[in-house]
C-alpha atoms as a PDB file:
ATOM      1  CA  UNK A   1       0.000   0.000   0.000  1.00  0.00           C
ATOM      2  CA  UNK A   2       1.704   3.424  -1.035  1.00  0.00           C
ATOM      3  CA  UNK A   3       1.420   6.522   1.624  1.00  0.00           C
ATOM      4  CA  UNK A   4      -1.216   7.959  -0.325  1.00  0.00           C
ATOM      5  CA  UNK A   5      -3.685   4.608  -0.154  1.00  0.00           C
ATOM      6  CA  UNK A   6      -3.061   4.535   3.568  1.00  0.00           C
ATOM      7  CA  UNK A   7      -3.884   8.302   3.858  1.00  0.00           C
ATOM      8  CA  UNK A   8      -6.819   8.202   1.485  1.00  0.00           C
ATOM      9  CA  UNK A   9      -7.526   4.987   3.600  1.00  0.00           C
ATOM     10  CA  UNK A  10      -7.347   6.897   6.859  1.00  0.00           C
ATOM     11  CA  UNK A  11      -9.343   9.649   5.761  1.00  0.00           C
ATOM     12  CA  UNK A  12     -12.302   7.891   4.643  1.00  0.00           C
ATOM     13  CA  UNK A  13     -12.308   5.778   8.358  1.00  0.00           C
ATOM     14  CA  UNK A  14     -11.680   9.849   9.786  1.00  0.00           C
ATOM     15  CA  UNK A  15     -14.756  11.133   8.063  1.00  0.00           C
ATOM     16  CA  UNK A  16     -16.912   7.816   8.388  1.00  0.00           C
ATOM     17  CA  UNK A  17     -16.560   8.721  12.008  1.00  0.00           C
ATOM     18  CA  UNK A  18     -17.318  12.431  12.054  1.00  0.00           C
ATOM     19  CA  UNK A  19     -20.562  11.807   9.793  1.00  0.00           C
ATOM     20  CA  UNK A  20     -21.113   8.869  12.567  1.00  0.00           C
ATOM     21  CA  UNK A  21     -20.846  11.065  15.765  1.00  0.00           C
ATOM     22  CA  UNK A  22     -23.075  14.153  13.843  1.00  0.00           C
ATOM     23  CA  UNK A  23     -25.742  10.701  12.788  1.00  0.00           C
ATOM     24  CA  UNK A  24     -25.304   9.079  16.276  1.00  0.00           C
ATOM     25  CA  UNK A  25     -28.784   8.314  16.858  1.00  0.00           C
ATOM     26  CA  UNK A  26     -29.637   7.321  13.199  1.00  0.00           C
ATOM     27  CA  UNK A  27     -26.441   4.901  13.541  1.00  0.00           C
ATOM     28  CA  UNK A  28     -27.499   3.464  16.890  1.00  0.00           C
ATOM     29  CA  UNK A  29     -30.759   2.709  15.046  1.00  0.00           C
ATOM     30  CA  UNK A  30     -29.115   1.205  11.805  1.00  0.00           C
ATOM     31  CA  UNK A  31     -27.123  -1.620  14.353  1.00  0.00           C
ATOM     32  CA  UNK A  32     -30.022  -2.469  16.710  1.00  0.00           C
ATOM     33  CA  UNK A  33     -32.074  -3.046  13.412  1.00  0.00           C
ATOM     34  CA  UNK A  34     -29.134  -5.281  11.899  1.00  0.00           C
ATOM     35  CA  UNK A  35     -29.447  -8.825  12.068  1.00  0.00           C
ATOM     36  CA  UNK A  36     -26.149  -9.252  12.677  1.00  0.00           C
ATOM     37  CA  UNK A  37     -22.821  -7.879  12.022  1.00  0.00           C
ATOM     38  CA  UNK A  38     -22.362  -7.997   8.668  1.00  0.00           C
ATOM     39  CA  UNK A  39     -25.916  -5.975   7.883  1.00  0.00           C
ATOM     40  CA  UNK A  40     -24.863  -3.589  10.243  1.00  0.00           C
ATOM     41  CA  UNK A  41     -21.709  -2.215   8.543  1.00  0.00           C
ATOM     42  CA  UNK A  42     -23.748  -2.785   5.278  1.00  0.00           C
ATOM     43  CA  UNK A  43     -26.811  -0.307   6.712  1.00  0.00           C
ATOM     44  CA  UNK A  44     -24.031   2.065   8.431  1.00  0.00           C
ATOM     45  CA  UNK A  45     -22.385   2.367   5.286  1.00  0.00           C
ATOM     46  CA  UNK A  46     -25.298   2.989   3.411  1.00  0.00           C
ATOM     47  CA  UNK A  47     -26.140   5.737   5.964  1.00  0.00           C
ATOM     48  CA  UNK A  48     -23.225   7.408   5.720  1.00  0.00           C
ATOM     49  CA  UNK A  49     -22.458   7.356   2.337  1.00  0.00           C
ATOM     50  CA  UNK A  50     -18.947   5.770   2.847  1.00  0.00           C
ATOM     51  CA  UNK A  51     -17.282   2.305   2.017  1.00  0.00           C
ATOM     52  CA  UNK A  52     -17.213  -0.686   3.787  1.00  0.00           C
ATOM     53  CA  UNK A  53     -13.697   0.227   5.114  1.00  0.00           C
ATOM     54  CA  UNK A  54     -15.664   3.127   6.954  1.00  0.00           C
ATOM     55  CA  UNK A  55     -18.581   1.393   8.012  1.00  0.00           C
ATOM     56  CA  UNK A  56     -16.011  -1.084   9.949  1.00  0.00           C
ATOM     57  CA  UNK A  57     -14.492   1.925  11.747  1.00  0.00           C
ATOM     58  CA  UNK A  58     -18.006   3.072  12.806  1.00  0.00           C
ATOM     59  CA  UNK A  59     -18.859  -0.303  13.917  1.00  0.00           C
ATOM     60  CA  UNK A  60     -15.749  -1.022  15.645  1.00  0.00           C
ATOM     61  CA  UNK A  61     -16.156   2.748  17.605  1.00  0.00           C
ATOM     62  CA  UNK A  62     -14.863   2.614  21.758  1.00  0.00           C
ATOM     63  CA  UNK A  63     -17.073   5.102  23.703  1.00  0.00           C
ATOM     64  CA  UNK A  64     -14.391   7.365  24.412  1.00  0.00           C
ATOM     65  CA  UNK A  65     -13.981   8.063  20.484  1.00  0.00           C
ATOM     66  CA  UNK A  66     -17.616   9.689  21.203  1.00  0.00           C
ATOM     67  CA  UNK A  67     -16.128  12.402  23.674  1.00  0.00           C
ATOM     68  CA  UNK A  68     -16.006  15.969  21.971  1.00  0.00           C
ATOM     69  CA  UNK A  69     -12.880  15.927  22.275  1.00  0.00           C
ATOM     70  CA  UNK A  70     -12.289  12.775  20.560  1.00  0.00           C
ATOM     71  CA  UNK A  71     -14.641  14.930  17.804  1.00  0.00           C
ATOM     72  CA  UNK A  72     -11.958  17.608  17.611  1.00  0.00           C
ATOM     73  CA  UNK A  73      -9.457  15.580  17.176  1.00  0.00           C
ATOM     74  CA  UNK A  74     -10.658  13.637  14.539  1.00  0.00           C
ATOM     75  CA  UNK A  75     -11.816  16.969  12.564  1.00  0.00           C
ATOM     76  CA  UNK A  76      -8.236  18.250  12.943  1.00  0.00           C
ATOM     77  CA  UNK A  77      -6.788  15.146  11.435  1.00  0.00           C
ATOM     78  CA  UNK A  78      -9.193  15.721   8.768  1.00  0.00           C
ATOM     79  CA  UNK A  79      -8.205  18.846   7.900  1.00  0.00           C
ATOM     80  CA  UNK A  80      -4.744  17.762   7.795  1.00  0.00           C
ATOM     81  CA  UNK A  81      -5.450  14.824   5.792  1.00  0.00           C
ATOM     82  CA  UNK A  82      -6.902  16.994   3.024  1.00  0.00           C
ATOM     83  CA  UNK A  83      -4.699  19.281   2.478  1.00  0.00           C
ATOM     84  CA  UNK A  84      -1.937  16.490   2.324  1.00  0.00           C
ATOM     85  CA  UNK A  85      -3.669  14.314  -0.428  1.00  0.00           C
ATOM     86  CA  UNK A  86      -3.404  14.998  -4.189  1.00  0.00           C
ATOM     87  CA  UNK A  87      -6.845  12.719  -4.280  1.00  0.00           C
ATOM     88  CA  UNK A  88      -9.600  11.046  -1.807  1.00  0.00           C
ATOM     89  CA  UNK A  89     -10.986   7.573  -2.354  1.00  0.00           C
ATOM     90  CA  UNK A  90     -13.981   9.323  -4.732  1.00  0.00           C
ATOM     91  CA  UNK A  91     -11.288   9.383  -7.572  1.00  0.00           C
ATOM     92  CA  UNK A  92      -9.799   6.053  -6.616  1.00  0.00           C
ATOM     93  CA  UNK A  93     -12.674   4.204  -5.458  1.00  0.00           C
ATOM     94  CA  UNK A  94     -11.311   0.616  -5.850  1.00  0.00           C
ATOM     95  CA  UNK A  95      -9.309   1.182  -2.995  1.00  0.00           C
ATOM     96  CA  UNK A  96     -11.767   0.577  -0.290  1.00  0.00           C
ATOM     97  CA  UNK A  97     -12.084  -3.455  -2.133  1.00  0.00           C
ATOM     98  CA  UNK A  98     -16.058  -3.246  -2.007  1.00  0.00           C
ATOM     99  CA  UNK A  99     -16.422  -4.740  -5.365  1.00  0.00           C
ATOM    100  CA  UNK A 100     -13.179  -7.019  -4.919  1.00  0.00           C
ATOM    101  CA  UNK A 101     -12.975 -10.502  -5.276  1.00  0.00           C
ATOM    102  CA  UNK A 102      -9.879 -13.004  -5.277  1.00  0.00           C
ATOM    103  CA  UNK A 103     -10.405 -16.397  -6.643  1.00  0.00           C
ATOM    104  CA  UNK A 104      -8.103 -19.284  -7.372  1.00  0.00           C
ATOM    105  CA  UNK A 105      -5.308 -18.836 -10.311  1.00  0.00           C
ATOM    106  CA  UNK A 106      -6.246 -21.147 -13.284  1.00  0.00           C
ATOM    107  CA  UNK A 107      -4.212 -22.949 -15.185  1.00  0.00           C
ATOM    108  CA  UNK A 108      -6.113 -22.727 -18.215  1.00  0.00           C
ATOM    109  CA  UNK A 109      -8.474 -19.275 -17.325  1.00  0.00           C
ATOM    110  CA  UNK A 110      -6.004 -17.384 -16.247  1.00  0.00           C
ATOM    111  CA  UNK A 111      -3.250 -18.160 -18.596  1.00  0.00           C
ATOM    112  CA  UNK A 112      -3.452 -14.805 -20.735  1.00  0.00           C
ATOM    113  CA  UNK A 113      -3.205 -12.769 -17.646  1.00  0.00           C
ATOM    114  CA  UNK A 114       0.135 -14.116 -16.079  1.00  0.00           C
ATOM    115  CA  UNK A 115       1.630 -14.222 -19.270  1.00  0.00           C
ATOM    116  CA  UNK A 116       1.160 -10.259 -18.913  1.00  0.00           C
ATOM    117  CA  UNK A 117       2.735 -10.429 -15.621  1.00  0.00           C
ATOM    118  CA  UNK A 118       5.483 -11.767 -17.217  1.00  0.00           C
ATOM    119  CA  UNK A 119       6.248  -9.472 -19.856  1.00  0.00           C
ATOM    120  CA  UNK A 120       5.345  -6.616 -17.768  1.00  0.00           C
ATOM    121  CA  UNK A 121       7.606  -7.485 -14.462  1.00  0.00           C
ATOM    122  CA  UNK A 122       9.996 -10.127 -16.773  1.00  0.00           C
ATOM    123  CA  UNK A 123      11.011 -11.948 -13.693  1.00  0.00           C
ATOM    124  CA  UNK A 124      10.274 -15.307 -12.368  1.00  0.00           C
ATOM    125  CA  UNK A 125       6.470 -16.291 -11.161  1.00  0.00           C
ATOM    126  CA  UNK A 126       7.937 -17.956  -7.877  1.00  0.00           C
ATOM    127  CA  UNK A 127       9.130 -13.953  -6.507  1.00  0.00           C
ATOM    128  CA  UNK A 128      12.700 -15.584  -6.832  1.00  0.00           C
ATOM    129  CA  UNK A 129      14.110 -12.441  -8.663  1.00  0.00           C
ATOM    130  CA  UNK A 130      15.113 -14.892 -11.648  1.00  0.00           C
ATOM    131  CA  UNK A 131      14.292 -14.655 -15.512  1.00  0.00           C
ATOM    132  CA  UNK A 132      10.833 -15.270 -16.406  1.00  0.00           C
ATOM    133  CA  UNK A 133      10.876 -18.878 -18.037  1.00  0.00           C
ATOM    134  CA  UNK A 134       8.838 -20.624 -20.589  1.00  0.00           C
ATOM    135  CA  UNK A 135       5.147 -19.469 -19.746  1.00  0.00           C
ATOM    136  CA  UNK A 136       4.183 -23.233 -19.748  1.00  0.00           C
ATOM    137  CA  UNK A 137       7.085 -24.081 -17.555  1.00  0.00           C
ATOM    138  CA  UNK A 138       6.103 -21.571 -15.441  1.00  0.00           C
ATOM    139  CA  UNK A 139       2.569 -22.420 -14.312  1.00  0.00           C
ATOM    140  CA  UNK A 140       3.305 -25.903 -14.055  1.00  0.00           C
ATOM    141  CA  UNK A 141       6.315 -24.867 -11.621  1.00  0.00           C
ATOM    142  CA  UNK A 142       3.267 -23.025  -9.342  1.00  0.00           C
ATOM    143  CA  UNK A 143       0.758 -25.991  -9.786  1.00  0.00           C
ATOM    144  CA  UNK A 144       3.765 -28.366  -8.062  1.00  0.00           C
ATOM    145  CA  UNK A 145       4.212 -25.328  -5.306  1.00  0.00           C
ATOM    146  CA  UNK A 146       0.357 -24.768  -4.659  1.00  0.00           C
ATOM    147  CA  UNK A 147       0.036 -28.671  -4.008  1.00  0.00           C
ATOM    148  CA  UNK A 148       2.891 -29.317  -1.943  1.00  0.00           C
ATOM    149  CA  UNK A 149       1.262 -26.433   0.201  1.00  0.00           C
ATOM    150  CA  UNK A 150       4.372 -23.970  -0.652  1.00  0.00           C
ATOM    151  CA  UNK A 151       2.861 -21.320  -2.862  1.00  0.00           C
ATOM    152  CA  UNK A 152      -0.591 -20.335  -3.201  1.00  0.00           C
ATOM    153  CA  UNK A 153      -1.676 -17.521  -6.428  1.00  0.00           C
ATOM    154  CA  UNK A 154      -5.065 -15.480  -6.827  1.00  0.00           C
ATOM    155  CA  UNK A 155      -6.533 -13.430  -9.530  1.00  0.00           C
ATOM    156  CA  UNK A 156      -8.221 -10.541  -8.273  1.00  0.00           C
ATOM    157  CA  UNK A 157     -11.543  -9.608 -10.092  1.00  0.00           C
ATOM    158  CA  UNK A 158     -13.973  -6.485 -10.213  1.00  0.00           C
ATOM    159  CA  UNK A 159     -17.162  -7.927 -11.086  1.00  0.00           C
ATOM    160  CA  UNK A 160     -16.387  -9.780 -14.522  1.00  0.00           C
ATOM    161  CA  UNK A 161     -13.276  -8.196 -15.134  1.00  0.00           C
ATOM    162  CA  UNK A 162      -9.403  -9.860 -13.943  1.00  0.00           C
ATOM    163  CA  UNK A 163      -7.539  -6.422 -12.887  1.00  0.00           C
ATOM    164  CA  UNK A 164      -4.318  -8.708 -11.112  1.00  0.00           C
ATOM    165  CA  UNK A 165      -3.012 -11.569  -9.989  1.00  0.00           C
ATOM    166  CA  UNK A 166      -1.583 -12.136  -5.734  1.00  0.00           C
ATOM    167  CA  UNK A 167       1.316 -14.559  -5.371  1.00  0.00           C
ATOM    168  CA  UNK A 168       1.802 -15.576  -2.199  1.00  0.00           C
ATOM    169  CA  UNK A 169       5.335 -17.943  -1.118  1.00  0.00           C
ATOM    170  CA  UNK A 170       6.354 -19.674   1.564  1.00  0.00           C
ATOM    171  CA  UNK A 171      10.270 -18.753   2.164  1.00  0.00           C
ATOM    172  CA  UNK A 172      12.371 -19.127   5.050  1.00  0.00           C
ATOM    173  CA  UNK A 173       8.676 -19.602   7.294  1.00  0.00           C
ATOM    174  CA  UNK A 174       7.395 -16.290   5.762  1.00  0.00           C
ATOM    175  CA  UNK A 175       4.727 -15.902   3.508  1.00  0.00           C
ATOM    176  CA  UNK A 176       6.324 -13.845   0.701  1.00  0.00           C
ATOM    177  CA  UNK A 177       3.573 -11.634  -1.015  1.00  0.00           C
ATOM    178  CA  UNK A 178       3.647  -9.732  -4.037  1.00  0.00           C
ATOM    179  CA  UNK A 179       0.819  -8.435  -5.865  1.00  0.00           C
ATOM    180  CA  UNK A 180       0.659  -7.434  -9.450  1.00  0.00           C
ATOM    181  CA  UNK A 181      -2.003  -5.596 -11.396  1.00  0.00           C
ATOM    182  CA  UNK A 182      -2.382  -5.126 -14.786  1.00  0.00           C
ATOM    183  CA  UNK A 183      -0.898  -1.839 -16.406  1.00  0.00           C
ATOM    184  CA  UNK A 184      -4.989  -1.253 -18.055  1.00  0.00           C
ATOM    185  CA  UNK A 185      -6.102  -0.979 -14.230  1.00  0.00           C
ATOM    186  CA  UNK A 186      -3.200   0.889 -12.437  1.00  0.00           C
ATOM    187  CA  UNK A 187      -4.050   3.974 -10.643  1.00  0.00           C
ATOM    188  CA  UNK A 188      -7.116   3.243  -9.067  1.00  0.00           C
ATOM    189  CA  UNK A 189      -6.361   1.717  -5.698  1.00  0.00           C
ATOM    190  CA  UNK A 190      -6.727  -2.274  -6.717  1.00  0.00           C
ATOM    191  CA  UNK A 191      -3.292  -2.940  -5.495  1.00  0.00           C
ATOM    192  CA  UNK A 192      -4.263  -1.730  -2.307  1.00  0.00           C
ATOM    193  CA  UNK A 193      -7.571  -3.554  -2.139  1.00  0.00           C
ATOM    194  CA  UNK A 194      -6.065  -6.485  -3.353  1.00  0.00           C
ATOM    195  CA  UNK A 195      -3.429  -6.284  -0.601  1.00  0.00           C
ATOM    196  CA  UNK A 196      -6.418  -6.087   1.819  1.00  0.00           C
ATOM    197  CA  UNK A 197      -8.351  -8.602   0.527  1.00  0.00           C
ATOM    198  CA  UNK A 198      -5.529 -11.504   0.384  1.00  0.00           C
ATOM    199  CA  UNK A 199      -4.190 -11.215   4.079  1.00  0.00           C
ATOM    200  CA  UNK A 200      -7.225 -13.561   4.965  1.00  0.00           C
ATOM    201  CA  UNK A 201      -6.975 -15.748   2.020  1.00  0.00           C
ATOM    202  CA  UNK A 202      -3.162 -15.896   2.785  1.00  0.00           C
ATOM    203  CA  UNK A 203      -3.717 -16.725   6.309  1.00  0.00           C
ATOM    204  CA  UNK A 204      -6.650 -19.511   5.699  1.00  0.00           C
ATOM    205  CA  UNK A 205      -3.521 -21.707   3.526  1.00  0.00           C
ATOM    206  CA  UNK A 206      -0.543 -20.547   5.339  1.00  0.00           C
ATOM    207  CA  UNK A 207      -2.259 -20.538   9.145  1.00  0.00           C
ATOM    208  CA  UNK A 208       0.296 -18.781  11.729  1.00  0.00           C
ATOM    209  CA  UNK A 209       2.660 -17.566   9.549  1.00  0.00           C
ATOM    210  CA  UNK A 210       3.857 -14.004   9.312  1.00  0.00           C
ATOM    211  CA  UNK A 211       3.573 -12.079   6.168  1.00  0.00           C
ATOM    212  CA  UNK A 212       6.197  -9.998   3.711  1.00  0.00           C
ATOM    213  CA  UNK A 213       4.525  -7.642   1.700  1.00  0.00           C
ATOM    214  CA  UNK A 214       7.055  -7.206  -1.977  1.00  0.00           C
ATOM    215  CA  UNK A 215       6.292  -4.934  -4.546  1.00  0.00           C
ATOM    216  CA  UNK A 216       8.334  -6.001  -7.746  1.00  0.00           C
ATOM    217  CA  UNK A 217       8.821  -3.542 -10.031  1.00  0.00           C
ATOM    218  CA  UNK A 218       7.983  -3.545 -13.845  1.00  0.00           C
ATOM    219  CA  UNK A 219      10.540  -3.617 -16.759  1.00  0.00           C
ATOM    220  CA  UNK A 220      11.633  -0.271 -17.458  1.00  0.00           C
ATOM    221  CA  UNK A 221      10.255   1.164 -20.365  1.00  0.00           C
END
């Protein structure tokens, strides 16, 4: 996640909770009314007119973050955070994952889209740093990882389209992730919903084990 995701990320959870402390009743309302958790971030967001990623913060509010002061605070950070970001999560929208999904990487499926990985980075599948290989060579090289429980790849999808793939290896007990999106849908905040989304999926195959966020660069041009 680049500074500017994490700001823009910060902002929208800093002005999901102003607009929740000024809508205080209306929100108490929204979560008694919720079947269960899931609903209620779903109605608060709804309420509020923010993402998912703010509805959380709302739902996961202590009482003291309802203090005035806690209100003043959060206004000034505001106010800072604007005037430090070039752009809000209105002009990069995919960051906050709503529409996200990560599915399995397909041999067969997904074959067009890592073979744009590989011209794009030119380096090895596996996050070894090496020279791409023969495209064939290369999935079949992940298959034998993913089922001896050492690698484990996702495509990332926005509704029907495949914006990027997440590679996740297990290296020296570390889960070494890298996530790559596709130079058509760069710029508007998939790598950092991406990046959100696959910590879970990451730690359902690799249980217990910590996490190493890459970011490989792409060929120069």
């Amino acid at each position: 996640m680049t500074d500017h995701d994490r700001a823009a990320a910060r902002r929208e959870i800093t002005a999901a909770l102003l607009a929740a402390f000024d809508r205080r009743h209306d929100v108490l309302d929204a979560i008694v009314e919720a079947d269960d958790r899931d609903q209620a971030v779903a109605a608060i967001s709804g309420l509020l007119e923010t993402s998912r990623l703010g509805g959380e913060a709302v739902m996961g509010m202590a009482f003291d973050q309802l203090t005035k002061d806690a209100r003043r605070n959060n206004a000034a950070e505001l106010e800072d955070l604007d005037a430090r970001l070039t752009f809000t999560l209105a002009e990069r929208p995919a960051s906050a994952g709503d529409g996200l999904t990560l599915r399995a990487f397909s041999d067969e499926s997904d074959r067009e889209l890592f073979a744009a990985r590989l011209a794009d980075v030119g380096s090895a599948g596996d996050g070894s740093g090496g020279a791409a290989g023969d495209l064939d060579a290369e999935i079949a090289s992940a298959r034998d990882r993913s089922d001896s429980e050492q690698a484990a790849w996702f495509v990332a999808r926005e509704g029907e389209d495949s914006v990027g793939l997440v590679f996740g290896e297990l290296k020296n007990g570390e889960i070494d992730l890298r996530v790559w999106i596709h130079p058509d849908h760069r710029k508007k905040g998939y790598g950092t919903a991406a990046l959100r989304k696959s910590r879970s999926e990451m730690a359902a195959v690799f249980p217990g084990v910590p996490i190493v966020v890459r970011t490989p660069g792409a060929l120069p041009s």
